[in-house]
C-alpha atoms as a PDB file:
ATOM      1  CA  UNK A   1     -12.114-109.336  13.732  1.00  0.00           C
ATOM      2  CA  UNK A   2     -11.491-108.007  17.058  1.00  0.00           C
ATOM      3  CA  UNK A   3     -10.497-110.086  20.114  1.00  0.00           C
ATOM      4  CA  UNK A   4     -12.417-109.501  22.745  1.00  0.00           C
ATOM      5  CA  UNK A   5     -13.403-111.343  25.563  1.00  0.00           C
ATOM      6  CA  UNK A   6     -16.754-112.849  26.153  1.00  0.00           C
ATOM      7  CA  UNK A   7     -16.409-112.154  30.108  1.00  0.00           C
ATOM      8  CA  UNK A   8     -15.504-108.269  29.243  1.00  0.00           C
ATOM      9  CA  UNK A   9     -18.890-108.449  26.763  1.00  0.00           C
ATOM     10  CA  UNK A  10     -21.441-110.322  29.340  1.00  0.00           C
ATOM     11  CA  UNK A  11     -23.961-108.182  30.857  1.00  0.00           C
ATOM     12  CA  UNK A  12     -23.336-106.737  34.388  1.00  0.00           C
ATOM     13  CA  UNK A  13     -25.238-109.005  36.952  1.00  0.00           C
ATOM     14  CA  UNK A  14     -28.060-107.224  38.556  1.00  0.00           C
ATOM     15  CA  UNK A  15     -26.615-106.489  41.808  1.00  0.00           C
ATOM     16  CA  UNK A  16     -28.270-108.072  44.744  1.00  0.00           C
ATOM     17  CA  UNK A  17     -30.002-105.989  47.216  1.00  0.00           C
ATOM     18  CA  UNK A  18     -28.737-108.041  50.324  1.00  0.00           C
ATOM     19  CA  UNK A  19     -25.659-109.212  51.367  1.00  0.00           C
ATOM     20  CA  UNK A  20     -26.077-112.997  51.941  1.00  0.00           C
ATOM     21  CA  UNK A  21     -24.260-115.151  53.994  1.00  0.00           C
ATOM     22  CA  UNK A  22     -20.967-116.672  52.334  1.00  0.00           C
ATOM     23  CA  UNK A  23     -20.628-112.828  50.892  1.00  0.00           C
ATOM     24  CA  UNK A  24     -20.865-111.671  54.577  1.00  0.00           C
ATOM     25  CA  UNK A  25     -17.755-114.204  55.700  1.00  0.00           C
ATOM     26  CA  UNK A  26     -15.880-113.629  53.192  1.00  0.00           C
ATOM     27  CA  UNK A  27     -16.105-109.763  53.244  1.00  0.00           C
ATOM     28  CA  UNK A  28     -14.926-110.101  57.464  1.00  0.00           C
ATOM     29  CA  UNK A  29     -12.273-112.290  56.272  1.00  0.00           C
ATOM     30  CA  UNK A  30     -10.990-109.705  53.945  1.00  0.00           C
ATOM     31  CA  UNK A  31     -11.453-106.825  57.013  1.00  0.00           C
ATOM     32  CA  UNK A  32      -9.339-108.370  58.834  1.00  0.00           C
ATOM     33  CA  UNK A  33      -6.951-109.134  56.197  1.00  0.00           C
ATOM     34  CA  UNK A  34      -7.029-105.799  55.481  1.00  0.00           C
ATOM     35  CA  UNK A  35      -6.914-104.553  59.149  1.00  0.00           C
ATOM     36  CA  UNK A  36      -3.751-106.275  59.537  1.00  0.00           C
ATOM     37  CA  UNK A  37      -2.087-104.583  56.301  1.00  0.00           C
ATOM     38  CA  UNK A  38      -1.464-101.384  58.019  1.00  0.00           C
ATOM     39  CA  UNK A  39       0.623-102.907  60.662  1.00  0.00           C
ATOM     40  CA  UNK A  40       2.780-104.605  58.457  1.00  0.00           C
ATOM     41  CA  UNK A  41       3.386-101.236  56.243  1.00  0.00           C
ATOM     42  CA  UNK A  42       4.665-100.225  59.385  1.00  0.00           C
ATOM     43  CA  UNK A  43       7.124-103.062  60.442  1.00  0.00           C
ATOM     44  CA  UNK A  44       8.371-103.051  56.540  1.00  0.00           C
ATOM     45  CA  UNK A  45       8.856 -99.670  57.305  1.00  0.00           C
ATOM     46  CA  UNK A  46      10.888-100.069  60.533  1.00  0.00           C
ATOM     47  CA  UNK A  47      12.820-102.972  58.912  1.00  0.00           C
ATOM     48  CA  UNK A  48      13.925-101.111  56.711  1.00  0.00           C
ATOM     49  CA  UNK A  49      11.647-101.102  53.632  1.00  0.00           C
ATOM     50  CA  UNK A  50      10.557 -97.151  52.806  1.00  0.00           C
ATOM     51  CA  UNK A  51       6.980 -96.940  52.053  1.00  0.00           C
ATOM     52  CA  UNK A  52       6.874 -95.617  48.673  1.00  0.00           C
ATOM     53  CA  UNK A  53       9.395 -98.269  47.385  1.00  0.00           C
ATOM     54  CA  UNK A  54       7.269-100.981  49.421  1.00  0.00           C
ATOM     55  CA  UNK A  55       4.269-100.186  47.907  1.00  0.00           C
ATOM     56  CA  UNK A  56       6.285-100.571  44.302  1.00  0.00           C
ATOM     57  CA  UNK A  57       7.172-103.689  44.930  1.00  0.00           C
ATOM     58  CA  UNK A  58       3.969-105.041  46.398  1.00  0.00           C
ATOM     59  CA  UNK A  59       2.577-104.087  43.272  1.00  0.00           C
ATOM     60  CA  UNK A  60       4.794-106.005  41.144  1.00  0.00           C
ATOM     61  CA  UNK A  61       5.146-108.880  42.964  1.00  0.00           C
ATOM     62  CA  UNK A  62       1.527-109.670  43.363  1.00  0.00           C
ATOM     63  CA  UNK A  63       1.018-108.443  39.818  1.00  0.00           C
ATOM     64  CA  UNK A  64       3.922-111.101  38.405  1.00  0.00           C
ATOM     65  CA  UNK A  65       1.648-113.898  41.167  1.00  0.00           C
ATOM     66  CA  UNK A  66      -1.432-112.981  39.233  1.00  0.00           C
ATOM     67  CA  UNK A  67       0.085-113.258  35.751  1.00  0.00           C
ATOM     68  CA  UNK A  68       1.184-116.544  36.816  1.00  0.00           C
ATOM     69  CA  UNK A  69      -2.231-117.605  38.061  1.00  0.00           C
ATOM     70  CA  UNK A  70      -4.133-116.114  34.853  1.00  0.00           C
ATOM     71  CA  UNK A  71      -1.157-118.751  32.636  1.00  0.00           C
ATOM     72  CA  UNK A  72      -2.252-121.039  34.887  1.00  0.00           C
ATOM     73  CA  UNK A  73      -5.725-121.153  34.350  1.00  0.00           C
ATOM     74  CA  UNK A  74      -5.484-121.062  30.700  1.00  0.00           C
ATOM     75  CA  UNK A  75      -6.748-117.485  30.869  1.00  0.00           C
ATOM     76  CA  UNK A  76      -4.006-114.843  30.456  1.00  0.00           C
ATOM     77  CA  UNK A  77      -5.293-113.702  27.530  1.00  0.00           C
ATOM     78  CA  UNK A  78      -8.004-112.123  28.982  1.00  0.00           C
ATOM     79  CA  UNK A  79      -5.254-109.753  30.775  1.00  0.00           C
ATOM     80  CA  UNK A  80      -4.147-108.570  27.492  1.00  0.00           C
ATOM     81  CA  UNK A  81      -7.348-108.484  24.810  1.00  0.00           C
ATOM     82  CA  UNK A  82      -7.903-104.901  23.521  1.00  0.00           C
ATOM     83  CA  UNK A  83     -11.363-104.629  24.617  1.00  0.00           C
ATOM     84  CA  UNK A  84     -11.454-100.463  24.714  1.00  0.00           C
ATOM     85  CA  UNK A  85     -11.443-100.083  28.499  1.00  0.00           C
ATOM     86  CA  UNK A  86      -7.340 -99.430  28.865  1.00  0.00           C
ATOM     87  CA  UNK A  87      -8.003 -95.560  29.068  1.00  0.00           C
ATOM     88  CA  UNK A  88     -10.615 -96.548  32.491  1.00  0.00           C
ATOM     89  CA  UNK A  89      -7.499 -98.892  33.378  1.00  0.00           C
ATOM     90  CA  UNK A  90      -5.236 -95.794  32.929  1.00  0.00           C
ATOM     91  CA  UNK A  91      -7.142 -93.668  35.509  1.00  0.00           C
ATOM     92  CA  UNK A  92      -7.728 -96.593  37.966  1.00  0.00           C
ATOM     93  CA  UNK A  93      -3.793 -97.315  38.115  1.00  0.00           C
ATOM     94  CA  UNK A  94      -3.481 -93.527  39.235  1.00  0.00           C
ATOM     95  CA  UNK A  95      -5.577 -93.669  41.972  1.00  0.00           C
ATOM     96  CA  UNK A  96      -4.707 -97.071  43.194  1.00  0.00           C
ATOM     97  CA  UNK A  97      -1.218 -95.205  43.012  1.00  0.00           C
ATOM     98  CA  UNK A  98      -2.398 -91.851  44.676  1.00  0.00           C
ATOM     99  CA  UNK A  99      -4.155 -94.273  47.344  1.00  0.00           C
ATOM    100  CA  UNK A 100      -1.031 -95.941  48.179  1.00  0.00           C
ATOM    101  CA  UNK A 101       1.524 -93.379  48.171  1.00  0.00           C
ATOM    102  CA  UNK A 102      -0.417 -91.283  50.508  1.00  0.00           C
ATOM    103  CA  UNK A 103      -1.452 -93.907  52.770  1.00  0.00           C
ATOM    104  CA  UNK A 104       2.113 -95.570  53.263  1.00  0.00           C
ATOM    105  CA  UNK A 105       3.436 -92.181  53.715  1.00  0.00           C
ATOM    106  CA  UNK A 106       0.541 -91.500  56.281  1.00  0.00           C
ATOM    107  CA  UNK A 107       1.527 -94.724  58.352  1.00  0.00           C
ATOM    108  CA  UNK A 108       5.201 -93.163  58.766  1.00  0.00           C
ATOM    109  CA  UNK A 109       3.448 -89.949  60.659  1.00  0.00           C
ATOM    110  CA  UNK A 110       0.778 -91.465  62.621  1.00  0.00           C
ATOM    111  CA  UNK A 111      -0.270 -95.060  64.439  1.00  0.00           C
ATOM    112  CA  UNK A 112      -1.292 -98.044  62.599  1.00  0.00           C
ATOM    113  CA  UNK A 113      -4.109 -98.175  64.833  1.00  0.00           C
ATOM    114  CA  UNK A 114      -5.321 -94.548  64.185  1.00  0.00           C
ATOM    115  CA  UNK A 115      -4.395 -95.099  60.579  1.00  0.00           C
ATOM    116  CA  UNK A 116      -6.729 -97.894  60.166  1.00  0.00           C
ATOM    117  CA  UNK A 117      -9.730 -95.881  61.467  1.00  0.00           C
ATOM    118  CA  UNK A 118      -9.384 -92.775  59.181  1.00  0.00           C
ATOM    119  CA  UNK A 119      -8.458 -95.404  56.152  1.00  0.00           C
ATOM    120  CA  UNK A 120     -11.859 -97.130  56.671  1.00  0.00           C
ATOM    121  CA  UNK A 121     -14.055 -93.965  56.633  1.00  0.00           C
ATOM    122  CA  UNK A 122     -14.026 -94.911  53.014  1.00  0.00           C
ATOM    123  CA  UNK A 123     -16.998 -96.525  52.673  1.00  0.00           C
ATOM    124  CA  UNK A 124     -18.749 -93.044  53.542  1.00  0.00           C
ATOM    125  CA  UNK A 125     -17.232 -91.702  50.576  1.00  0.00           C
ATOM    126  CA  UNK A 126     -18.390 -94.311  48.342  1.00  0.00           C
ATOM    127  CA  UNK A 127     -22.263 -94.863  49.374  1.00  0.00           C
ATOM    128  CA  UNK A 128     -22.527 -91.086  49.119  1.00  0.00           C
ATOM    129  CA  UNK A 129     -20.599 -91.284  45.754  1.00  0.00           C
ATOM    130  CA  UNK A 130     -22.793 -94.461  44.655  1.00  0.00           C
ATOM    131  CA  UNK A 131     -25.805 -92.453  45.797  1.00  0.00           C
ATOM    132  CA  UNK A 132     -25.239 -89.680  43.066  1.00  0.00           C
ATOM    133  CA  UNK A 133     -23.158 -91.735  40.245  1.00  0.00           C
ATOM    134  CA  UNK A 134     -24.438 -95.141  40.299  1.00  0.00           C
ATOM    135  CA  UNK A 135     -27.671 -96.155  38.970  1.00  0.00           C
ATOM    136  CA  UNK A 136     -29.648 -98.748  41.257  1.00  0.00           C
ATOM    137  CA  UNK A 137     -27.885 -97.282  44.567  1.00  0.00           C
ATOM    138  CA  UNK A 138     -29.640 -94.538  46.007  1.00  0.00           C
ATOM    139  CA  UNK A 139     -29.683 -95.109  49.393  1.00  0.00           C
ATOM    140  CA  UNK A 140     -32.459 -94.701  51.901  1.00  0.00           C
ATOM    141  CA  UNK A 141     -33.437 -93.978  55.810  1.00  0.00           C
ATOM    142  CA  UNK A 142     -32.393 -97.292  57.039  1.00  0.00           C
ATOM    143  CA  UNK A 143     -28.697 -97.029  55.026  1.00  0.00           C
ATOM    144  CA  UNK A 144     -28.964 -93.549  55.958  1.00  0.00           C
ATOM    145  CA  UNK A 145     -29.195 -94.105  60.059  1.00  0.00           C
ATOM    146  CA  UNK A 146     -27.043 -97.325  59.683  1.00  0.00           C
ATOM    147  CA  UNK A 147     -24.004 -95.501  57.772  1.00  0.00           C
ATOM    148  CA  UNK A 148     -24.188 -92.333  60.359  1.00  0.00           C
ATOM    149  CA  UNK A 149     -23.937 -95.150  63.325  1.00  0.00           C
ATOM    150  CA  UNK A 150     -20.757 -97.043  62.078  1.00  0.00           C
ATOM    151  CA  UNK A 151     -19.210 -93.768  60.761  1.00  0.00           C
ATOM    152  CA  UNK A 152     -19.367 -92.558  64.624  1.00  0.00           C
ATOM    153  CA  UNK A 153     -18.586 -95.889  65.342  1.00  0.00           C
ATOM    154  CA  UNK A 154     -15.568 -94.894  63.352  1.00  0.00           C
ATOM    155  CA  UNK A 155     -15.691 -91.266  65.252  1.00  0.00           C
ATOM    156  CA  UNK A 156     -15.289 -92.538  68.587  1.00  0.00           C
ATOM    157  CA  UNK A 157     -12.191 -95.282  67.647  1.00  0.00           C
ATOM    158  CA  UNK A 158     -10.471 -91.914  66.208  1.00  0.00           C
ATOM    159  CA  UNK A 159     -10.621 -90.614  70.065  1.00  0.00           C
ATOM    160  CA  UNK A 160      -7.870 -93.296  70.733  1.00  0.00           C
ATOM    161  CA  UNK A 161      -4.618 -92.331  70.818  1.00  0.00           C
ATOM    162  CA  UNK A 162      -1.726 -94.182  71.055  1.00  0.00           C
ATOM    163  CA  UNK A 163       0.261 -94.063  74.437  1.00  0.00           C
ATOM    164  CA  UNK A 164       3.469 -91.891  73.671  1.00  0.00           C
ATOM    165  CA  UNK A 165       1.828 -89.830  70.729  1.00  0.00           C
ATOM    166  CA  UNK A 166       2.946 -90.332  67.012  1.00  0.00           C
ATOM    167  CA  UNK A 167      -0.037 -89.113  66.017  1.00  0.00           C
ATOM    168  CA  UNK A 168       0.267 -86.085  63.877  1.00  0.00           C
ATOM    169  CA  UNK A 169      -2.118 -84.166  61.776  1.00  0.00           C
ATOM    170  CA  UNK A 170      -0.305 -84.523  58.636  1.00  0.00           C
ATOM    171  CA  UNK A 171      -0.132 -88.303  58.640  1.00  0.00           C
ATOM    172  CA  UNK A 172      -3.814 -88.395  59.458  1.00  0.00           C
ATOM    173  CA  UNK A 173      -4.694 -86.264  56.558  1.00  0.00           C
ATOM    174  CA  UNK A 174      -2.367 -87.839  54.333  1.00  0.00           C
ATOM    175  CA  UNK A 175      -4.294 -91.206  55.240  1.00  0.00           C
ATOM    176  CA  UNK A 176      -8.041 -89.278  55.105  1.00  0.00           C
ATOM    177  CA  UNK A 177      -6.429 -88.278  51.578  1.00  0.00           C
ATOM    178  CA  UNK A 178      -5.612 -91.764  50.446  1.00  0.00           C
ATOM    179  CA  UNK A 179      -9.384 -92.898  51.699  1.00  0.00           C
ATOM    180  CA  UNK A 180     -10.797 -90.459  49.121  1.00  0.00           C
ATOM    181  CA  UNK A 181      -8.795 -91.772  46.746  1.00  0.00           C
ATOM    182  CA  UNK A 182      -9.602 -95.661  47.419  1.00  0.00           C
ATOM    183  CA  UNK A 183     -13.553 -94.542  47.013  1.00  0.00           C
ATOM    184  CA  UNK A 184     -12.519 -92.367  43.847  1.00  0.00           C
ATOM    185  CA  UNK A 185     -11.710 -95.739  42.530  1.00  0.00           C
ATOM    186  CA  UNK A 186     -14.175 -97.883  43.634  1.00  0.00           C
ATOM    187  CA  UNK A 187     -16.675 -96.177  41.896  1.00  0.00           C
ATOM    188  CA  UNK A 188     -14.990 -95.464  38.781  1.00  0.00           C
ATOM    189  CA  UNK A 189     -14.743 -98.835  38.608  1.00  0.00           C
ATOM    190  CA  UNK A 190     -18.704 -99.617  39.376  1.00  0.00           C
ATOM    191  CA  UNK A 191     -20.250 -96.674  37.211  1.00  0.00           C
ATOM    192  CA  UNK A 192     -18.331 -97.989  34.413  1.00  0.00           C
ATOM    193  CA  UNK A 193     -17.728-100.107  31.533  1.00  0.00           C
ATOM    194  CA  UNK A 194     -14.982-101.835  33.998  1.00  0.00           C
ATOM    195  CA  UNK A 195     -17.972-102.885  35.823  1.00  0.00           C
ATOM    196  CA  UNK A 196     -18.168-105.776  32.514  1.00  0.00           C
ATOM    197  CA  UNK A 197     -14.232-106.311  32.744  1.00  0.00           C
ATOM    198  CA  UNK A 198     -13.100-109.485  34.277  1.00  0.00           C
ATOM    199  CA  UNK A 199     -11.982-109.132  38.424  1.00  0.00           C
ATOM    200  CA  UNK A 200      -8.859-110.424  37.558  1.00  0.00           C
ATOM    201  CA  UNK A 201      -7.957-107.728  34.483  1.00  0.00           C
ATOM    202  CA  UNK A 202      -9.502-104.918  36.474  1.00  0.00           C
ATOM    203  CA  UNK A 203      -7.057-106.133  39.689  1.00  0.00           C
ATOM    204  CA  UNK A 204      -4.088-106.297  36.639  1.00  0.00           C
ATOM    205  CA  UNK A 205      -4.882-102.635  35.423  1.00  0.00           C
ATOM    206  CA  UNK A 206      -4.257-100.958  39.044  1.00  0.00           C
ATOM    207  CA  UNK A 207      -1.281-103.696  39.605  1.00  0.00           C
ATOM    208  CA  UNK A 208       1.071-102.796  36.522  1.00  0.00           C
ATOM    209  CA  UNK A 209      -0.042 -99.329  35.978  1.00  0.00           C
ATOM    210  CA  UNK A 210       1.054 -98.503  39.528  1.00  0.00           C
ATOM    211  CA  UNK A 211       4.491-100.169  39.434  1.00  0.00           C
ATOM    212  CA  UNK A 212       6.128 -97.209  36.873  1.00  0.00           C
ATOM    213  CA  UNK A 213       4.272 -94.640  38.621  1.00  0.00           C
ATOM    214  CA  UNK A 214       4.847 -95.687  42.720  1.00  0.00           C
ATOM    215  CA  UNK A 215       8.577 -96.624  41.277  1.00  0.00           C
ATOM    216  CA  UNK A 216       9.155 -93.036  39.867  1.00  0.00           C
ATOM    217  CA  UNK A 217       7.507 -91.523  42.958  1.00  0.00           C
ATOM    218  CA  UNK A 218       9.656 -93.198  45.084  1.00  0.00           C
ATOM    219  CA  UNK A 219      13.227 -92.222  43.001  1.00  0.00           C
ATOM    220  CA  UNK A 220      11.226 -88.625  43.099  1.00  0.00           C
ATOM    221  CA  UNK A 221      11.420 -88.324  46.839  1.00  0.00           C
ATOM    222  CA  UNK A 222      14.621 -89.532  47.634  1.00  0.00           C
ATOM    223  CA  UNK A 223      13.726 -92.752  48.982  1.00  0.00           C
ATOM    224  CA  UNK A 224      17.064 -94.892  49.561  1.00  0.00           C
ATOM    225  CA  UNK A 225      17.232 -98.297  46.945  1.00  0.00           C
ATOM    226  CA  UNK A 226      19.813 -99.976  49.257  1.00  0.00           C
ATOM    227  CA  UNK A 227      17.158-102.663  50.643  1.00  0.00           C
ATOM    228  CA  UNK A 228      19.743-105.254  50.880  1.00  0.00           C
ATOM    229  CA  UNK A 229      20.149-104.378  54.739  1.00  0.00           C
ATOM    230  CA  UNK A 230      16.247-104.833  54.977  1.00  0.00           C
ATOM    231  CA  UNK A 231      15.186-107.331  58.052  1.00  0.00           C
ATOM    232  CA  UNK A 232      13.448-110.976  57.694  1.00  0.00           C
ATOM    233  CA  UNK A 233      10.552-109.382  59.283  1.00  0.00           C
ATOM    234  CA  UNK A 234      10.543-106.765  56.791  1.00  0.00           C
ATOM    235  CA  UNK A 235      10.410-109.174  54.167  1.00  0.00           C
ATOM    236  CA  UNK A 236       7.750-111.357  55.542  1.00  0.00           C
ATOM    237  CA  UNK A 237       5.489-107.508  56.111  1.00  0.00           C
ATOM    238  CA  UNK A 238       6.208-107.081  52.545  1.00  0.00           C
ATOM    239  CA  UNK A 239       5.166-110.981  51.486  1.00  0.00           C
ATOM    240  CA  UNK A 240       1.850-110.357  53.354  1.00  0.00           C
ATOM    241  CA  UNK A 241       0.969-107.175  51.872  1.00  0.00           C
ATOM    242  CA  UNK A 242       1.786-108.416  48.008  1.00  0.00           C
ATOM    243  CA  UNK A 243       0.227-112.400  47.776  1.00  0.00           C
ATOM    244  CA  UNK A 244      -2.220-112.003  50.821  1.00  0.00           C
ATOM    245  CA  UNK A 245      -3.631-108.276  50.436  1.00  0.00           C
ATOM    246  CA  UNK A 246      -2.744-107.054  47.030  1.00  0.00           C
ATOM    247  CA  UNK A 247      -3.202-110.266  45.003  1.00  0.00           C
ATOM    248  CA  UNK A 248      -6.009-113.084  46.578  1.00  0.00           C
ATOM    249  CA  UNK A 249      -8.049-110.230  48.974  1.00  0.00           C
ATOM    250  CA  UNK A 250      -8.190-107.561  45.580  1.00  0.00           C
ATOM    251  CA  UNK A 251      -9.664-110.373  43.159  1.00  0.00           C
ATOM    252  CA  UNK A 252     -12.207-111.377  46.142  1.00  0.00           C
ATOM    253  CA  UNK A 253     -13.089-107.984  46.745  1.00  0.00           C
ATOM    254  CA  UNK A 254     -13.676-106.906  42.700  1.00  0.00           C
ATOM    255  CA  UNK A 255     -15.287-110.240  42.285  1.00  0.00           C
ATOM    256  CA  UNK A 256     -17.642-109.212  45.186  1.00  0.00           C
ATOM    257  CA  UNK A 257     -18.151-105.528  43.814  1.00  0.00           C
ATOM    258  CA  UNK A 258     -19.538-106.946  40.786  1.00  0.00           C
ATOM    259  CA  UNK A 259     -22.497-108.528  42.131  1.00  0.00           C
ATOM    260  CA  UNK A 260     -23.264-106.622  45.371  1.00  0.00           C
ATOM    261  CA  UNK A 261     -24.111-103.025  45.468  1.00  0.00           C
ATOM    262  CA  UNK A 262     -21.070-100.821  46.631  1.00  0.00           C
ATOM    263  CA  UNK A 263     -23.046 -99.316  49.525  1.00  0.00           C
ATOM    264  CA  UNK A 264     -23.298-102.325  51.290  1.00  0.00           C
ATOM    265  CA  UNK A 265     -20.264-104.099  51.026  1.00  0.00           C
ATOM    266  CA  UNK A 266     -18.329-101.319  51.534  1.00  0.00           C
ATOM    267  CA  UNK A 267     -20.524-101.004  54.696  1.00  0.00           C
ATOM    268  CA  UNK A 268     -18.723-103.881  55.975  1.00  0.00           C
ATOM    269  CA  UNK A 269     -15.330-102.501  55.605  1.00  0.00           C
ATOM    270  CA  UNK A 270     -15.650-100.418  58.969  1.00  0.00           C
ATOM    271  CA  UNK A 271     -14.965-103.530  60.565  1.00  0.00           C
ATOM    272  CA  UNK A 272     -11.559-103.404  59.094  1.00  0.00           C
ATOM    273  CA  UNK A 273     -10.389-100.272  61.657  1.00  0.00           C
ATOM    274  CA  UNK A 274     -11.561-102.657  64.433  1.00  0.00           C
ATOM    275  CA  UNK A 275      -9.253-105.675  63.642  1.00  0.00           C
ATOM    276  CA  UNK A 276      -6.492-103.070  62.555  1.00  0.00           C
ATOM    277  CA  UNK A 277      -6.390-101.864  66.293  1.00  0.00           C
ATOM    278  CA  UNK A 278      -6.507-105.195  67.306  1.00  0.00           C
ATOM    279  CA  UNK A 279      -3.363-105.991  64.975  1.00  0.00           C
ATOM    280  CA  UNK A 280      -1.707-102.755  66.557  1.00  0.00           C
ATOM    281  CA  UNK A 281      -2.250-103.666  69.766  1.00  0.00           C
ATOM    282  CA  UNK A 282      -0.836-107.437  69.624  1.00  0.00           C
ATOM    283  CA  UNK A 283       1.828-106.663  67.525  1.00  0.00           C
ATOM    284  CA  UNK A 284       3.140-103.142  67.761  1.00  0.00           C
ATOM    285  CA  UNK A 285       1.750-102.717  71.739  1.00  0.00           C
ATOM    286  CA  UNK A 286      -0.217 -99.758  70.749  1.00  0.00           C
ATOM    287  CA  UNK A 287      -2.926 -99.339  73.814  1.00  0.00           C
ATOM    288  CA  UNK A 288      -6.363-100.701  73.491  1.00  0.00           C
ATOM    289  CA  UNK A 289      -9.042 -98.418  74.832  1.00  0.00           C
ATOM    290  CA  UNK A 290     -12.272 -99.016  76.562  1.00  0.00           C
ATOM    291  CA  UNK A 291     -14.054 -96.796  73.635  1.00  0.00           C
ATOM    292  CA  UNK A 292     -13.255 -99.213  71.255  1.00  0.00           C
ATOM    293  CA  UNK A 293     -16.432-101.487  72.700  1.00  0.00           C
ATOM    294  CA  UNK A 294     -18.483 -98.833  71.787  1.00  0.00           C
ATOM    295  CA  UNK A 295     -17.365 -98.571  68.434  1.00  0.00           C
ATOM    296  CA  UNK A 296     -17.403-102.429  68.071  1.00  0.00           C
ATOM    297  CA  UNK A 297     -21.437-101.989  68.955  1.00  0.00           C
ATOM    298  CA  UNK A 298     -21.718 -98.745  66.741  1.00  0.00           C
ATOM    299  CA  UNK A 299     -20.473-100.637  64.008  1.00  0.00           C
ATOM    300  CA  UNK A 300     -22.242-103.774  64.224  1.00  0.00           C
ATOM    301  CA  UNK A 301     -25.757-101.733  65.046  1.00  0.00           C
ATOM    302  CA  UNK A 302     -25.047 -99.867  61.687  1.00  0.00           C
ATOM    303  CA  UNK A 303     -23.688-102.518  59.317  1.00  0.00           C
ATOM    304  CA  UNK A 304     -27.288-104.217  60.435  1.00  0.00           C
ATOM    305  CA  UNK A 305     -29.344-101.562  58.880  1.00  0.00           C
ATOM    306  CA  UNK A 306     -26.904-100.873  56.143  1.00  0.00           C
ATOM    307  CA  UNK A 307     -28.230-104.230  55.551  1.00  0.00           C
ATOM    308  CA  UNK A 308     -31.633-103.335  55.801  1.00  0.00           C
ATOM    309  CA  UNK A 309     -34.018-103.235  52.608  1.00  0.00           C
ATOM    310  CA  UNK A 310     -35.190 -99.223  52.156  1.00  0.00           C
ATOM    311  CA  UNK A 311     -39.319 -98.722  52.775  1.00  0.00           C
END
């Protein structure tokens, strides 16, 4: 008799065709969650943290807190039942793990601020992926007009540059690269049988199948092991990134995937480049520019008719 879990074996939940109200506040909370993350990528950095190796241990320490919340909750079985979707899990881990290595990478050539922005053009990737690969969400006019607004929303944050430079075109691309990648797996995830897998086992796939590979990666390059020297501050970047971001925000956001159509949520993820700049400019001192209130109004005008039902 095989073991498989009833959650995996439920039918997917038509997805709604608006984003309601307690899915809208918690999707800003996890923007700027998110926005902060590439600031603290950069501090781990500086402290003395190298990106590849940080990213290696995010992943296993958030994937060892959400072991321990699964035991917790009587339900860590569902993180291990054979329920045929480990070869989808595979392929997810890889590009959670392509994601990651080129956007940590990224953030050691280029601003967090500028960083943030390119990340966050992600959610033209998917709604045009979505569009083609996912039944149910074709897109019209409104999300059309609304997702050509926030991407120049997006545009015109890209025209700020940090004062002093470190902005180069191989850490932007490396960081456009990693964007791709994050949308690559989004939608794998939507278009298929993952779609019926728990939040929590899809979130433990890309955890643990990303340690061995961001692990080997890092021993690939080079990177130094000898974190011992590593600041507080480096530590505390890398605390953020693994139980805030990589742990509670990924459940939230694969819970919220689920049950909203990619499009639209991932519409709201170009706030994320807004509070990232933000972040960048309280804690690193990278200069705020006068643009960015236009992109703030781009953004908002477009995630409005993102949100808009198609006629």
């Amino acid at each position: 008799m095989s073991a498989v879990s009833p959650a995996a074996t439920r039918p997917v939940l038509a997805p709604r065709q608006r984003v309601d109200l307690p899915a809208a506040l918690l999707l800003v909370l996890l923007c700027a969650c998110w926005g902060l993350q590439q600031v603290t990528v950069k501090l781990a950095a500086d402290g003395g943290l190298p990106p590849v190796l940080q990213a290696g241990l995010r992943s296993l320490i958030a994937v060892l807190c959400l072991g321990a919340w699964q035991a917790a909750r009587g339900r860590l079985r569902t993180l291990t039942v054979r329920d045929g979707t480990y070869r989808l899990g595979a392929l997810i881990a890889a590009c959670f793990a392509l994601e990651f290595v080129l956007m940590f990478v990224g953030l050691t050539h280029t601003s967090a601020s500028r960083g943030v922005v390119i990340l966050y053009t992600t959610p033209f990737f998917v709604a045009l992926g979505g569009h083609f690969c996912v039944p149910g969400e074709r897109i019209g006019r409104w999300q059309v007009a609304g997702l050509v607004l926030a991407f120049g929303g997006v545009a015109v944050a890209m025209l700020h540059r940090p004062a002093g430079g470190g902005a180069t075109l191989l850490g932007d691309g490396l960081v456009l690269a990693s964007a791709v990648a994050w949308a690559a797996t989004t939608l794998i995830i939507k278009a298929t049988r993952l779609a019926r897998v728990p939040a929590a086992k899809v979130l433990f796939y890309q955890l643990a199948g990303s340690v061995p590979l961001l692990f080997a990666i890092s021993a690939a390059i080079g990177e130094s092991w000898a974190i011992g020297p590593a600041t507080p501050l480096a530590w505390l970047a890398l605390a953020y990134q693994s139980l805030v971001v990589a742990f509670a925000t990924y459940l939230a956001w694969f819970w919220l995937i689920t049950r909203y159509p990619a499009g639209l949520i991932s519409a709201f993820t170009f706030l994320t480049p807004l509070f990232g700049i933000l972040a960048g400019a309280a804690l690193l001192g990278e200069t705020l520019s006068a643009s960015l209130l236009l992109a703030f109004a781009c953004v908002a005008i477009g995630l409005r008719l993102v949100n808009r039902r198609s006629r």
